[in-house]
N, C-alpha and C. Protein backbone atom coordinates (compact mmCIF):
# COMPACT_ATOMS: atom_id res chain seq x y z
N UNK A 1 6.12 -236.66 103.74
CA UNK A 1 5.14 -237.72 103.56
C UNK A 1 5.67 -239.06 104.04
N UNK A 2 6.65 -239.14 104.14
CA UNK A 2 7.24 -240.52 104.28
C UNK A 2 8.36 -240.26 105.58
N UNK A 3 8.30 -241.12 106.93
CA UNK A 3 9.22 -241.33 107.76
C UNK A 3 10.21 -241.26 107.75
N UNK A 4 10.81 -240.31 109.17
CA UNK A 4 12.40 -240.15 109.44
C UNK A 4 13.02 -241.06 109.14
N UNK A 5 13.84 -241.81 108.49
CA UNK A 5 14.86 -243.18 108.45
C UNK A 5 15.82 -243.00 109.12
N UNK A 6 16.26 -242.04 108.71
CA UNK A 6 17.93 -241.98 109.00
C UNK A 6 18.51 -240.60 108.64
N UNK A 7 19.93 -239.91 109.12
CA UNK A 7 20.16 -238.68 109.05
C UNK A 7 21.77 -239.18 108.86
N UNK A 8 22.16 -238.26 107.84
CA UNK A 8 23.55 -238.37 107.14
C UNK A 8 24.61 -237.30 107.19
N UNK A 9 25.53 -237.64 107.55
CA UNK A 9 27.16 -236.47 107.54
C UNK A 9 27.04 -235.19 108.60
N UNK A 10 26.26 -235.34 109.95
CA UNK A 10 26.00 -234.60 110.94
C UNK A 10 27.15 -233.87 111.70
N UNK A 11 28.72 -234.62 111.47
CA UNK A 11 29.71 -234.34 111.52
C UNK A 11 30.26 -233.15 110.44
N UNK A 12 29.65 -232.73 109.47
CA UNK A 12 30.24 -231.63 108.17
C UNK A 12 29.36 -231.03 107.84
N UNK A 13 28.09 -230.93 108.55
CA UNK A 13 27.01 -230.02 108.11
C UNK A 13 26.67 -228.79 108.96
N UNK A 14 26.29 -227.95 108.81
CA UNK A 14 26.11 -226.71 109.73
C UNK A 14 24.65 -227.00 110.47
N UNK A 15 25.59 -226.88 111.85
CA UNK A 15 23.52 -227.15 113.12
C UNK A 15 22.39 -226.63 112.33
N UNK A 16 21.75 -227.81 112.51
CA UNK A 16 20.45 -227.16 111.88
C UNK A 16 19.36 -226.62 113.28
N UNK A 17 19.98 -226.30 114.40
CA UNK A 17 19.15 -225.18 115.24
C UNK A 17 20.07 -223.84 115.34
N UNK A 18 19.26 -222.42 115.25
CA UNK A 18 19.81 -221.88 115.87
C UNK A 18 20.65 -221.56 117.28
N UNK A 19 22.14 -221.26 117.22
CA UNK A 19 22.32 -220.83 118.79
C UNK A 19 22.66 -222.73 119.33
N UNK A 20 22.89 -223.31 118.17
CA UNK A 20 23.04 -224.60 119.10
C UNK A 20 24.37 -225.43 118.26
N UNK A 21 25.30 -226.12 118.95
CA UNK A 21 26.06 -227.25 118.10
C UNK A 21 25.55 -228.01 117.57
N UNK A 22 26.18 -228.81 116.81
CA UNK A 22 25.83 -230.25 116.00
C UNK A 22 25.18 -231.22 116.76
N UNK A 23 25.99 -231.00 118.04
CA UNK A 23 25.48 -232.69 118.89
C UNK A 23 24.45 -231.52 119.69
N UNK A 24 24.11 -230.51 120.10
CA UNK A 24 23.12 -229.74 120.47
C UNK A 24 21.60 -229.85 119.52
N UNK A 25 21.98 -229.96 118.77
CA UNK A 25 20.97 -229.96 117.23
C UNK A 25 20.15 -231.49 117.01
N UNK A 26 21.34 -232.47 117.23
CA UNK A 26 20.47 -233.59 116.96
C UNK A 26 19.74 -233.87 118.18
N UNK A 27 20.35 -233.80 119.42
CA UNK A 27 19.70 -234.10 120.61
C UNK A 27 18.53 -233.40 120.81
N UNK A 28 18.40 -231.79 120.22
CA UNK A 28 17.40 -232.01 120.34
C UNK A 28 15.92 -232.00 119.88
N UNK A 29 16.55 -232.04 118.11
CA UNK A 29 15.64 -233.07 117.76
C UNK A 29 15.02 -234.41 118.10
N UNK A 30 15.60 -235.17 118.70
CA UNK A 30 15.64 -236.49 118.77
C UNK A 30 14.68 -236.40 120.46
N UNK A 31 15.01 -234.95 120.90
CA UNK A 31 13.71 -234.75 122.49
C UNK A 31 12.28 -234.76 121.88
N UNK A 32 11.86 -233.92 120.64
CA UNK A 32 10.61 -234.52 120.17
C UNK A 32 10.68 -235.48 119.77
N UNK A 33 11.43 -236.87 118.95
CA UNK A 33 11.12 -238.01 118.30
C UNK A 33 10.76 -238.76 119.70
N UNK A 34 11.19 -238.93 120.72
CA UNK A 34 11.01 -239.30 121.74
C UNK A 34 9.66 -239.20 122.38
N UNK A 35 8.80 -237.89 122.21
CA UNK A 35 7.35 -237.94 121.96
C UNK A 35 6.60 -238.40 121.11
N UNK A 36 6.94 -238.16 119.97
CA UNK A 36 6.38 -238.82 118.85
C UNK A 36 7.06 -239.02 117.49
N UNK A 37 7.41 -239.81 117.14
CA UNK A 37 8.41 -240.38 116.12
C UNK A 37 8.07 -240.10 114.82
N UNK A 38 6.52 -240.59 114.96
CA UNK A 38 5.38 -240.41 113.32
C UNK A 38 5.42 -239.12 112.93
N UNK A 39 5.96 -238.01 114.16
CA UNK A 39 5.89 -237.01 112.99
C UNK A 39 6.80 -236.04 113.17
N UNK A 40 7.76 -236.50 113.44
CA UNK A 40 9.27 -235.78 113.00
C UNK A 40 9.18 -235.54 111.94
N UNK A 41 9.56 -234.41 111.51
CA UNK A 41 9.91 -233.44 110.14
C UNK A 41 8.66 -233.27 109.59
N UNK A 42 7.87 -234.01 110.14
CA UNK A 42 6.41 -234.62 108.76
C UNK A 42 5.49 -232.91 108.58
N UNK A 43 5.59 -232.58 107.43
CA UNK A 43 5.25 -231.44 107.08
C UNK A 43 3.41 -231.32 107.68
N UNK A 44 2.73 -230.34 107.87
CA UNK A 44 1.36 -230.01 108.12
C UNK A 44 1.17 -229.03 107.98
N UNK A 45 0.54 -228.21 106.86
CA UNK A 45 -0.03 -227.01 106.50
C UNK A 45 -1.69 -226.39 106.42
N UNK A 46 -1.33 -225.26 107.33
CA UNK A 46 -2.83 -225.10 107.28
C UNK A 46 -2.98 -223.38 106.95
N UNK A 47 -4.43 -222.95 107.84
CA UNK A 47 -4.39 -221.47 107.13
C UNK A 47 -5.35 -220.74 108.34
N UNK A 48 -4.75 -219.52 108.32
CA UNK A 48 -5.53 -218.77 109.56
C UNK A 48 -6.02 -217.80 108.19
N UNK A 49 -7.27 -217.79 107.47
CA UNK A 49 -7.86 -217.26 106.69
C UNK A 49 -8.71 -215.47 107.49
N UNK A 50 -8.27 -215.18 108.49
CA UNK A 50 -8.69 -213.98 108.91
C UNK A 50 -7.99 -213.08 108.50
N UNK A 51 -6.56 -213.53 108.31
CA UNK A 51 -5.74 -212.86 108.17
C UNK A 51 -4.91 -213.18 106.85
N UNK A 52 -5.17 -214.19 105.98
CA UNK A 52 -4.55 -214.36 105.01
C UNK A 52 -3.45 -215.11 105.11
N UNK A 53 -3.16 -215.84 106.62
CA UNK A 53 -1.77 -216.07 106.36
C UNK A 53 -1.87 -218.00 106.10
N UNK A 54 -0.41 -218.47 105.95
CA UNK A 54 -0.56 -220.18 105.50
C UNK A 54 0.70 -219.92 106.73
N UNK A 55 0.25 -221.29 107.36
CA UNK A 55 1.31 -222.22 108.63
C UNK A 55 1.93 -223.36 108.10
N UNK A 56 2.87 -223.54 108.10
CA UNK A 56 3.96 -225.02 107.00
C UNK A 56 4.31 -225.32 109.19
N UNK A 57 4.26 -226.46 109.08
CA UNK A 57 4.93 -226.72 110.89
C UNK A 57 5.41 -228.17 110.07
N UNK A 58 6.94 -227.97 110.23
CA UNK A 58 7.75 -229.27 110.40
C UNK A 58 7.63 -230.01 111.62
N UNK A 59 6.87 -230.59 112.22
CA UNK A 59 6.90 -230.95 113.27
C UNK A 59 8.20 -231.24 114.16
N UNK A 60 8.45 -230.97 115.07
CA UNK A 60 9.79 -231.12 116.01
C UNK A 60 10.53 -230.54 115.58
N UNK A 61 10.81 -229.67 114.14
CA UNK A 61 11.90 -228.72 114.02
C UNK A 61 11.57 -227.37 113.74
N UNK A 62 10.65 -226.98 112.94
CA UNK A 62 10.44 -225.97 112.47
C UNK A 62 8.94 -225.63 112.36
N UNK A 63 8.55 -224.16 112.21
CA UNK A 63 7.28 -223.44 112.01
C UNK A 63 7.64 -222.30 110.61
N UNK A 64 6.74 -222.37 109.91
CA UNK A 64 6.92 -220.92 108.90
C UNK A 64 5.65 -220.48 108.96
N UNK A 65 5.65 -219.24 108.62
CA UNK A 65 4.40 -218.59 108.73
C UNK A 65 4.25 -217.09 107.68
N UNK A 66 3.58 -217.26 106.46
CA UNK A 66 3.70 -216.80 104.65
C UNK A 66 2.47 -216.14 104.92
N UNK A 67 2.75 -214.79 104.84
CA UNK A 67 1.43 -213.79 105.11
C UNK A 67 0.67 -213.64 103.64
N UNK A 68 0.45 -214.82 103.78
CA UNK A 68 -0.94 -215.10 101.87
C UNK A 68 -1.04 -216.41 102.15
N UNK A 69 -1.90 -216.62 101.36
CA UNK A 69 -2.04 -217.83 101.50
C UNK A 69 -1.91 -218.72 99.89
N UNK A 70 -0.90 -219.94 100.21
CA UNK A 70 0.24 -220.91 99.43
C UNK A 70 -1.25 -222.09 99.07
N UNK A 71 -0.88 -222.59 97.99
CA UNK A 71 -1.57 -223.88 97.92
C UNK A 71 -0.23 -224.83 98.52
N UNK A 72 -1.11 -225.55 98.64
CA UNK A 72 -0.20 -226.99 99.30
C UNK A 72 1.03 -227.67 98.52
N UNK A 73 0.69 -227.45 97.31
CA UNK A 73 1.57 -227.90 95.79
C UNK A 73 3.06 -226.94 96.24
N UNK A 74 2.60 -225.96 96.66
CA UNK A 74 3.98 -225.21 96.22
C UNK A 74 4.46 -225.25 97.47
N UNK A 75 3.79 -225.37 98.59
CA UNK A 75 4.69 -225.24 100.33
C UNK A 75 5.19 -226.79 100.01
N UNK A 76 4.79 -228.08 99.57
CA UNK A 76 5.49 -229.09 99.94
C UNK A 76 6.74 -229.15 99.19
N UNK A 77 7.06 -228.11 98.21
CA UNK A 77 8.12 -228.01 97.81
C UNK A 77 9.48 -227.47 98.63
N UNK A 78 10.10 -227.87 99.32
CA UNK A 78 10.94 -227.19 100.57
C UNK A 78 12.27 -225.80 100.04
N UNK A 79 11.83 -225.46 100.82
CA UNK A 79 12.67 -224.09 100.47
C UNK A 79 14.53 -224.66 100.50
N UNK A 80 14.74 -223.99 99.23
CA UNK A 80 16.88 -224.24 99.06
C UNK A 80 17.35 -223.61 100.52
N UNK A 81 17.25 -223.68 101.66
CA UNK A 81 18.21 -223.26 102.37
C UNK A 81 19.39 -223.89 102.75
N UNK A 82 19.87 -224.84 101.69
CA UNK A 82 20.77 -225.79 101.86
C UNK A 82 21.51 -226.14 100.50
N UNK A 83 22.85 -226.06 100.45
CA UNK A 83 23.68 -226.70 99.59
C UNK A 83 23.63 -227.77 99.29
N UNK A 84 24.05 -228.09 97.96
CA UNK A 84 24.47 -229.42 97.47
C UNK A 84 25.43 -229.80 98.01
N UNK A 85 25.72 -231.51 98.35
CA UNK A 85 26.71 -232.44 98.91
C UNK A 85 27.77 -231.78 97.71
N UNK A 86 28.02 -232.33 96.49
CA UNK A 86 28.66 -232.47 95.42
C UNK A 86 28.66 -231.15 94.25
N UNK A 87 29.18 -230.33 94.04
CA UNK A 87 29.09 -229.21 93.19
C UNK A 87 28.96 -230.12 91.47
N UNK A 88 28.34 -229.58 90.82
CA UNK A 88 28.05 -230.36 89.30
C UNK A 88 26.99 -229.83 88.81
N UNK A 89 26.30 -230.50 87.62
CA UNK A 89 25.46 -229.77 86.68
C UNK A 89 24.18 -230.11 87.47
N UNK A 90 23.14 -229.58 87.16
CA UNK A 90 21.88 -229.35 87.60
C UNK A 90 21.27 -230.29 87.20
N UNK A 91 20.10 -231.11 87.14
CA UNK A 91 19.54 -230.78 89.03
C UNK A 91 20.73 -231.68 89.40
N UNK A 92 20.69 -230.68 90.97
CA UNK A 92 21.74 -231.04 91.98
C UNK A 92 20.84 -231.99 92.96
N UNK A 93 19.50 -232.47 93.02
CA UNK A 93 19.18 -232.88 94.44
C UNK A 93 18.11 -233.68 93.36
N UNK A 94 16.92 -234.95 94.17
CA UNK A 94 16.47 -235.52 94.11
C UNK A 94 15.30 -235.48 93.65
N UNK A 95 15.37 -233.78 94.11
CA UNK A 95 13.66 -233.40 94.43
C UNK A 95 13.46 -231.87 93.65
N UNK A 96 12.07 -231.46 93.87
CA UNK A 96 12.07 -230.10 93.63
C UNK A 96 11.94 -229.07 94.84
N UNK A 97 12.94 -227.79 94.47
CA UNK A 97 12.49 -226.74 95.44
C UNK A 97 12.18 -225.57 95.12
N UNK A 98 12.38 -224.60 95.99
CA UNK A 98 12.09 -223.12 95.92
C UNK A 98 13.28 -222.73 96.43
N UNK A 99 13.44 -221.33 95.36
CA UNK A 99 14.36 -220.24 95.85
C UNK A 99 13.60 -219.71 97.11
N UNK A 100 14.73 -219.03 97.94
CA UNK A 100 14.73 -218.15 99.00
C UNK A 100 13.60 -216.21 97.92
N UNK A 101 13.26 -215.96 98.51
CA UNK A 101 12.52 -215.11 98.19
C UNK A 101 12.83 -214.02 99.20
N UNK A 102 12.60 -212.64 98.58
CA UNK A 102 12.95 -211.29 99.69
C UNK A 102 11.66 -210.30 99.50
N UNK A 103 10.78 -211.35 98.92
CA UNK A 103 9.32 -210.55 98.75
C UNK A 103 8.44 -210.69 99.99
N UNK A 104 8.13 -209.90 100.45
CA UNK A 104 7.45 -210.03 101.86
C UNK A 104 6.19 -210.95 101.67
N UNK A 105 5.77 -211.18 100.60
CA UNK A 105 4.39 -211.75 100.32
C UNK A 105 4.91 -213.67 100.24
N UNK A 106 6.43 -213.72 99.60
CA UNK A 106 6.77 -215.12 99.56
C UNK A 106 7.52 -215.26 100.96
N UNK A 107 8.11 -214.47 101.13
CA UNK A 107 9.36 -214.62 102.46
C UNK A 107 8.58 -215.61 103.88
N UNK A 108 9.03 -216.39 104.58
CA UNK A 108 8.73 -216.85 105.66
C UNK A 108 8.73 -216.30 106.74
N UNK A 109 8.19 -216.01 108.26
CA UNK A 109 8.44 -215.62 109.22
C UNK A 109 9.42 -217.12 109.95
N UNK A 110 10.38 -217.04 110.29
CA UNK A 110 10.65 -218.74 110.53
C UNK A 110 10.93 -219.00 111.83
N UNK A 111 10.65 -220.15 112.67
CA UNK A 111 10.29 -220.45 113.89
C UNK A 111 11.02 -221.51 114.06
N UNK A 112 11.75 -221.73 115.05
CA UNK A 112 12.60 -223.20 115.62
C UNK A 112 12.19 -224.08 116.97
N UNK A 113 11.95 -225.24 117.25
CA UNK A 113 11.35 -225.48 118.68
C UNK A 113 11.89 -225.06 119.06
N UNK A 114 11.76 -224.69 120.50
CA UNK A 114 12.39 -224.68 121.87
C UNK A 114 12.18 -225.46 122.76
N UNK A 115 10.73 -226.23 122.77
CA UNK A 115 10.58 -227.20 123.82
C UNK A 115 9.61 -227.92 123.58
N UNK A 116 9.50 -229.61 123.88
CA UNK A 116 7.86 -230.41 123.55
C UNK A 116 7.56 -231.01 124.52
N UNK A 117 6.54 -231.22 125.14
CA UNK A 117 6.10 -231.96 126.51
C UNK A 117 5.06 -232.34 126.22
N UNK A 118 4.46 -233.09 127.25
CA UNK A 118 3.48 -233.80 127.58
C UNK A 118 2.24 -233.06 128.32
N UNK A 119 0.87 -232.62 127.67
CA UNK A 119 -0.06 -231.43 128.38
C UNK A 119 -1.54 -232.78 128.91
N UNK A 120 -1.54 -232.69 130.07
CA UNK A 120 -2.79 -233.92 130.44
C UNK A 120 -4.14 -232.78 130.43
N UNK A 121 -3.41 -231.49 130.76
CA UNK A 121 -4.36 -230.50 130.88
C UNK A 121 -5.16 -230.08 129.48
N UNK A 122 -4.48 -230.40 128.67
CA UNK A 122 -5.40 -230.06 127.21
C UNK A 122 -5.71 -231.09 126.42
N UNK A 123 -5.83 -232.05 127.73
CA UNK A 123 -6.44 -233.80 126.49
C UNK A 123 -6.05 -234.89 126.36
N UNK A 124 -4.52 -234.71 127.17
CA UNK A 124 -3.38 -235.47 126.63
C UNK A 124 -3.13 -235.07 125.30
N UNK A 125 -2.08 -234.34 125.56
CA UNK A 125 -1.89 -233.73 123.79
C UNK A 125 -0.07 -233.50 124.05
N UNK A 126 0.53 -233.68 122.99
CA UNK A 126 2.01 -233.39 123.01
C UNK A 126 2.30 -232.19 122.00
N UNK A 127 2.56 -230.84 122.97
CA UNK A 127 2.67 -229.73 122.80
C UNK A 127 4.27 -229.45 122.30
N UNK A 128 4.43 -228.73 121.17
CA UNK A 128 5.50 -228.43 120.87
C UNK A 128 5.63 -226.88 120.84
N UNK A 129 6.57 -226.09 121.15
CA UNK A 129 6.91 -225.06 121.43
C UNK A 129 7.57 -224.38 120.21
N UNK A 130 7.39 -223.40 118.77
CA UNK A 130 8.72 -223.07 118.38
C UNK A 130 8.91 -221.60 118.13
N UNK A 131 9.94 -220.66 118.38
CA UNK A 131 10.24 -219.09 118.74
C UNK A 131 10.88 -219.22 117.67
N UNK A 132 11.10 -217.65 117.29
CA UNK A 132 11.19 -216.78 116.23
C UNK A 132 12.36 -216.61 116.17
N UNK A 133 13.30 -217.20 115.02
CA UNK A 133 14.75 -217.08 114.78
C UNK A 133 15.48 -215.81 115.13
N UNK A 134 15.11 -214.96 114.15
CA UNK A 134 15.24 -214.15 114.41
C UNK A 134 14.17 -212.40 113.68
N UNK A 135 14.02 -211.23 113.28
CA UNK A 135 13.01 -210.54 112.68
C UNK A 135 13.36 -210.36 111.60
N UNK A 136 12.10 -210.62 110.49
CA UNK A 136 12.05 -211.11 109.30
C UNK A 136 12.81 -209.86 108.82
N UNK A 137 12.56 -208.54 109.08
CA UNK A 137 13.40 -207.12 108.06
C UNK A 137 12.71 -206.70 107.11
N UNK A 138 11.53 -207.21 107.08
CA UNK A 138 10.89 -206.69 105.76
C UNK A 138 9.57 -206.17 106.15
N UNK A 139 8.87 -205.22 105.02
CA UNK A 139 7.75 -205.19 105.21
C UNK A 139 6.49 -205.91 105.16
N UNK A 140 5.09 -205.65 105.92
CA UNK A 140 4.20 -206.72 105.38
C UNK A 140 3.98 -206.76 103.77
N UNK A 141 3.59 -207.87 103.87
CA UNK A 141 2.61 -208.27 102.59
C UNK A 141 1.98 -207.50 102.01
N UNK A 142 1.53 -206.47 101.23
CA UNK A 142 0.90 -205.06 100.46
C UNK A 142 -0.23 -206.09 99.97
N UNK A 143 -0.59 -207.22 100.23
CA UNK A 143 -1.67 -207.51 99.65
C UNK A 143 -2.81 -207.19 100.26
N UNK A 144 -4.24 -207.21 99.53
CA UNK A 144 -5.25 -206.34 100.15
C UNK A 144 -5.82 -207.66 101.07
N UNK A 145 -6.20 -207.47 102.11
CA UNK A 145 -6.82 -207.97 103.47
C UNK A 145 -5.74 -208.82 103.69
N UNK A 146 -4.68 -208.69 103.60
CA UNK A 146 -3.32 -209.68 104.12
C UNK A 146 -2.76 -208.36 105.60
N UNK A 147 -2.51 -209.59 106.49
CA UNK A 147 -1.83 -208.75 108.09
C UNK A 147 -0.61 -209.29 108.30
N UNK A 148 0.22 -208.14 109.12
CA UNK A 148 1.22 -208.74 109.74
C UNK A 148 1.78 -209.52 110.39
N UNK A 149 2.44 -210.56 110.59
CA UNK A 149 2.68 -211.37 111.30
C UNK A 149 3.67 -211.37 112.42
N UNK A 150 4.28 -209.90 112.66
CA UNK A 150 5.72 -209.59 113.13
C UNK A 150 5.04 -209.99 114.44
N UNK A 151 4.00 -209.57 115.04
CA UNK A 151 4.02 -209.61 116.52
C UNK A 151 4.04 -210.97 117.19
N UNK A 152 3.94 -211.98 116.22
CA UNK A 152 4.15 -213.85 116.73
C UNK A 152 5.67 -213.64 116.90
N UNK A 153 5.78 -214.04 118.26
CA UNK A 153 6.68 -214.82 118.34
C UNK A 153 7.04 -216.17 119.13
N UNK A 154 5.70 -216.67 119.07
CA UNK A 154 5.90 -218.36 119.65
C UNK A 154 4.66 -218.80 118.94
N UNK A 155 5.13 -220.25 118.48
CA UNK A 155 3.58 -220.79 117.46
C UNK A 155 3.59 -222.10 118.54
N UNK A 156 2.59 -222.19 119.51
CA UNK A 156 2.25 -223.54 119.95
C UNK A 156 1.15 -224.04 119.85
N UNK A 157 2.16 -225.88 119.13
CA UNK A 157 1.71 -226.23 118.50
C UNK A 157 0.95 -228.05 119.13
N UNK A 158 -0.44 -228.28 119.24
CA UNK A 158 -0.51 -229.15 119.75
C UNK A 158 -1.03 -230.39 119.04
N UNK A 159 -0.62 -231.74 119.17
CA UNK A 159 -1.24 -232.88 118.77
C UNK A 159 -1.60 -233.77 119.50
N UNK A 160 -2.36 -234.86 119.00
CA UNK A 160 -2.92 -236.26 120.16
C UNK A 160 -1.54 -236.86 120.30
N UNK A 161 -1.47 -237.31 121.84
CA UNK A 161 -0.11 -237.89 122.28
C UNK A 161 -0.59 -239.27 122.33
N UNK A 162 -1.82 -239.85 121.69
CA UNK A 162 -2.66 -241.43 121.87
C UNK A 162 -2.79 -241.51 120.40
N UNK A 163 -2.73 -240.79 119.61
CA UNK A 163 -2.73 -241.18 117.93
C UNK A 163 -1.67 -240.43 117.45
N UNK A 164 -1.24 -241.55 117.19
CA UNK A 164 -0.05 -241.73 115.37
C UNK A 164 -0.16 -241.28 114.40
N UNK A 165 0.72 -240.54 113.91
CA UNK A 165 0.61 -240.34 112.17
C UNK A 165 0.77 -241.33 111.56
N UNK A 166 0.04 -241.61 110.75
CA UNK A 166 0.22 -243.24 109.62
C UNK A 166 1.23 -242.24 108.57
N UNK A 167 2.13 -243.05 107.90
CA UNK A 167 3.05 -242.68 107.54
C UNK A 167 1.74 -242.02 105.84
N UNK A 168 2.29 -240.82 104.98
CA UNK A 168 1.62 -240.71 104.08
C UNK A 168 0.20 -240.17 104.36
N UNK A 169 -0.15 -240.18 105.09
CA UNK A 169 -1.25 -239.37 105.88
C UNK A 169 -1.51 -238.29 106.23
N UNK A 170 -2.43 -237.30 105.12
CA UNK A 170 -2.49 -236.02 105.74
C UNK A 170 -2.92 -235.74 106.66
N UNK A 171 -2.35 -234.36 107.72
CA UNK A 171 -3.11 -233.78 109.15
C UNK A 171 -3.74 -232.43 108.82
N UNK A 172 -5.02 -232.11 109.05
CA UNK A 172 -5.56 -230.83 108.98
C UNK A 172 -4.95 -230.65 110.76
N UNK A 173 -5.18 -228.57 110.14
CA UNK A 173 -5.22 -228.32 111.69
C UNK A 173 -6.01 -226.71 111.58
N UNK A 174 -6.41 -226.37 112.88
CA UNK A 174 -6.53 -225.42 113.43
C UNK A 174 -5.60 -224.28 113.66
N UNK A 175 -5.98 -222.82 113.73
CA UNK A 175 -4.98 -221.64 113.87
C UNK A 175 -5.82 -220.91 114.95
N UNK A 176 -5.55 -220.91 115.69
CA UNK A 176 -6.08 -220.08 117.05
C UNK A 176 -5.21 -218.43 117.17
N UNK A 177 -5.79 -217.39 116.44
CA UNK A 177 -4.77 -216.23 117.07
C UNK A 177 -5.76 -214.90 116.79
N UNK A 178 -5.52 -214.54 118.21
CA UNK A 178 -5.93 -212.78 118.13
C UNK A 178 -4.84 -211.64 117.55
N UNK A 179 -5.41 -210.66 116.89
CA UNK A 179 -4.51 -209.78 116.20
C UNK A 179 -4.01 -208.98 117.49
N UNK A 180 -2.45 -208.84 117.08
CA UNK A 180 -1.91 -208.22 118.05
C UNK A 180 -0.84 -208.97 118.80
N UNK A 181 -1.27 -210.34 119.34
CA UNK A 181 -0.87 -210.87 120.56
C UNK A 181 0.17 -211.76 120.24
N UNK A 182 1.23 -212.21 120.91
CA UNK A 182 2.81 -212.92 120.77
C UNK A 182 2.67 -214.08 120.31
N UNK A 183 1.19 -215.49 120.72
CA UNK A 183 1.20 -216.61 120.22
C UNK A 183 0.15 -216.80 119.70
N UNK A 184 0.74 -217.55 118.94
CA UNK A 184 -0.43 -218.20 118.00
C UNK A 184 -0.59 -219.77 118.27
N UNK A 185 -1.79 -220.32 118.24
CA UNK A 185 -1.52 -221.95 118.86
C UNK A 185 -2.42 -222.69 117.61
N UNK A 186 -1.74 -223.74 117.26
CA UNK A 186 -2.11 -224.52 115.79
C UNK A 186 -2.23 -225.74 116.81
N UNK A 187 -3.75 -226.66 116.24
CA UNK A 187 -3.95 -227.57 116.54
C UNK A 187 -4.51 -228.70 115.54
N UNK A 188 -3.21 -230.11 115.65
CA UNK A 188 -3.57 -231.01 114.92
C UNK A 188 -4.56 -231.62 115.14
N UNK A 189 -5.13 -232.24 113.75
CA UNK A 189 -6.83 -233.01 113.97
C UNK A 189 -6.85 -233.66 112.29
N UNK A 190 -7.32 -234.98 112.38
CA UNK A 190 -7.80 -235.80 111.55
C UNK A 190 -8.49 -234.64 110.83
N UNK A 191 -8.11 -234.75 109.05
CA UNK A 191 -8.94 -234.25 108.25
C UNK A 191 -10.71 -234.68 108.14
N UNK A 192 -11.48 -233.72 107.91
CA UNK A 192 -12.93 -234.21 107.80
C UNK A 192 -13.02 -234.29 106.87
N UNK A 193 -14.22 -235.75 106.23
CA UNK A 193 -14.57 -236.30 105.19
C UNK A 193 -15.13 -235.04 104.18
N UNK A 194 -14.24 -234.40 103.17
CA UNK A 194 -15.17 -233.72 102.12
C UNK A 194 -14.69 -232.31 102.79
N UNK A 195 -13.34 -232.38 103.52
CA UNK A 195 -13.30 -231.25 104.30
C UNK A 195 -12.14 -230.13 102.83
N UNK A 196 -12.37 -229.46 102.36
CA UNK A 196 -12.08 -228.35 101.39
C UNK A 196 -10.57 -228.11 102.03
N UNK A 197 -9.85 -228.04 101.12
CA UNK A 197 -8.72 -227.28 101.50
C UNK A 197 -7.88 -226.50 100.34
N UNK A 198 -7.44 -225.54 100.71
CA UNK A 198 -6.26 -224.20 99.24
C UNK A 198 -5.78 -225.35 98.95
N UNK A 199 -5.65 -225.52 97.53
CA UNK A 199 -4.71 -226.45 96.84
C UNK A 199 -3.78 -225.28 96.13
């Protein structure tokens, strides 16, 4: 909800991209802030309801993709995939999170950019690219009208490259995907007045 400021101890922390170093990692994060600044990290969750599934897109770093569908309350809670600075009594951090889960119904499919550019062909829109870490290992979701998600493996993701995120400002979006096929393409868009959303 609130703007990138600043990033701390990048020197003692483990890359946060796959397959990449430290100074690999920030750079290239810092290739999307360079498109758009307003929405580095800035969380946007939406829902491809054909299929049951919820989309969490960190913008410029990350995609998850939860074959059910999450109210918003519990995805803005960020998943523990990260240690405490300081070992000591609990709570260890600022905020609230979520355990890692090995339930196929909580588990993430998880997605990292690979690339963001500039598309004149779809509007002027700044397209972000992010592929599939690596395969989740588990089975689908056993829930009834819930589908698989194994066969994504690129979520592209597009926004207006002429409008800003106001800091604190929610983004609805769009889920564009046929069953079966490798991508799925999520598109950001100003929420509509009175527009319903999974809480």
């Amino acid at each position: 909800m609130s703007p990138l400021l600043t990033l701390h101890h990048f020197d003692a922390v483990e890359p946060i991209f796959p397959s990449k170093d430290r100074s690999e990692s920030i750079n290239h994060l810092m290739k999307a802030a360079k498109f758009d600044q307003s929405r580095v990290l800035q969380q946007t969750i939406c829902y491809h309801l054909q299929s049951n599934w919820t989309f969490s897109i960190s913008w410029g770093y990350s995609a998850h993709v939860y074959e059910r569908i999450f109210p918003r309350s519990i995805l803005r809670r960020p998943l523990e995939t990260f240690m405490p600075w300081q070992t000591g009594r609990p709570p260890l951090f600022m905020f609230n999170t979520r355990w890692p889960s090995s339930d196929p119904c909580e588990a993430p499919h998880v997605f990292f950019l690979e690339n963001v550019y500039q598309s004149s062909e779809q509007g002027d829109q700044v397209v972000s690219v992010y592929t599939r870490k690596s395969a989740r290992d588990m089975g689908a979701c056993s829930l009834n009208g819930n589908h698989s998600a194994d066969p994504i493996s690129r979520i592209q993701v597009s926004s207006p490259a002429v409008e800003r995120k106001e800091a604190g400002r929610i983004e609805c979006c769009d889920v564009e995907y046929e069953t079966g096929k490798e991508i799925a393409s999520v598109k950001f868009r100003a929420c509509m007045k009175g527009e319903m959303l999974p809480y």
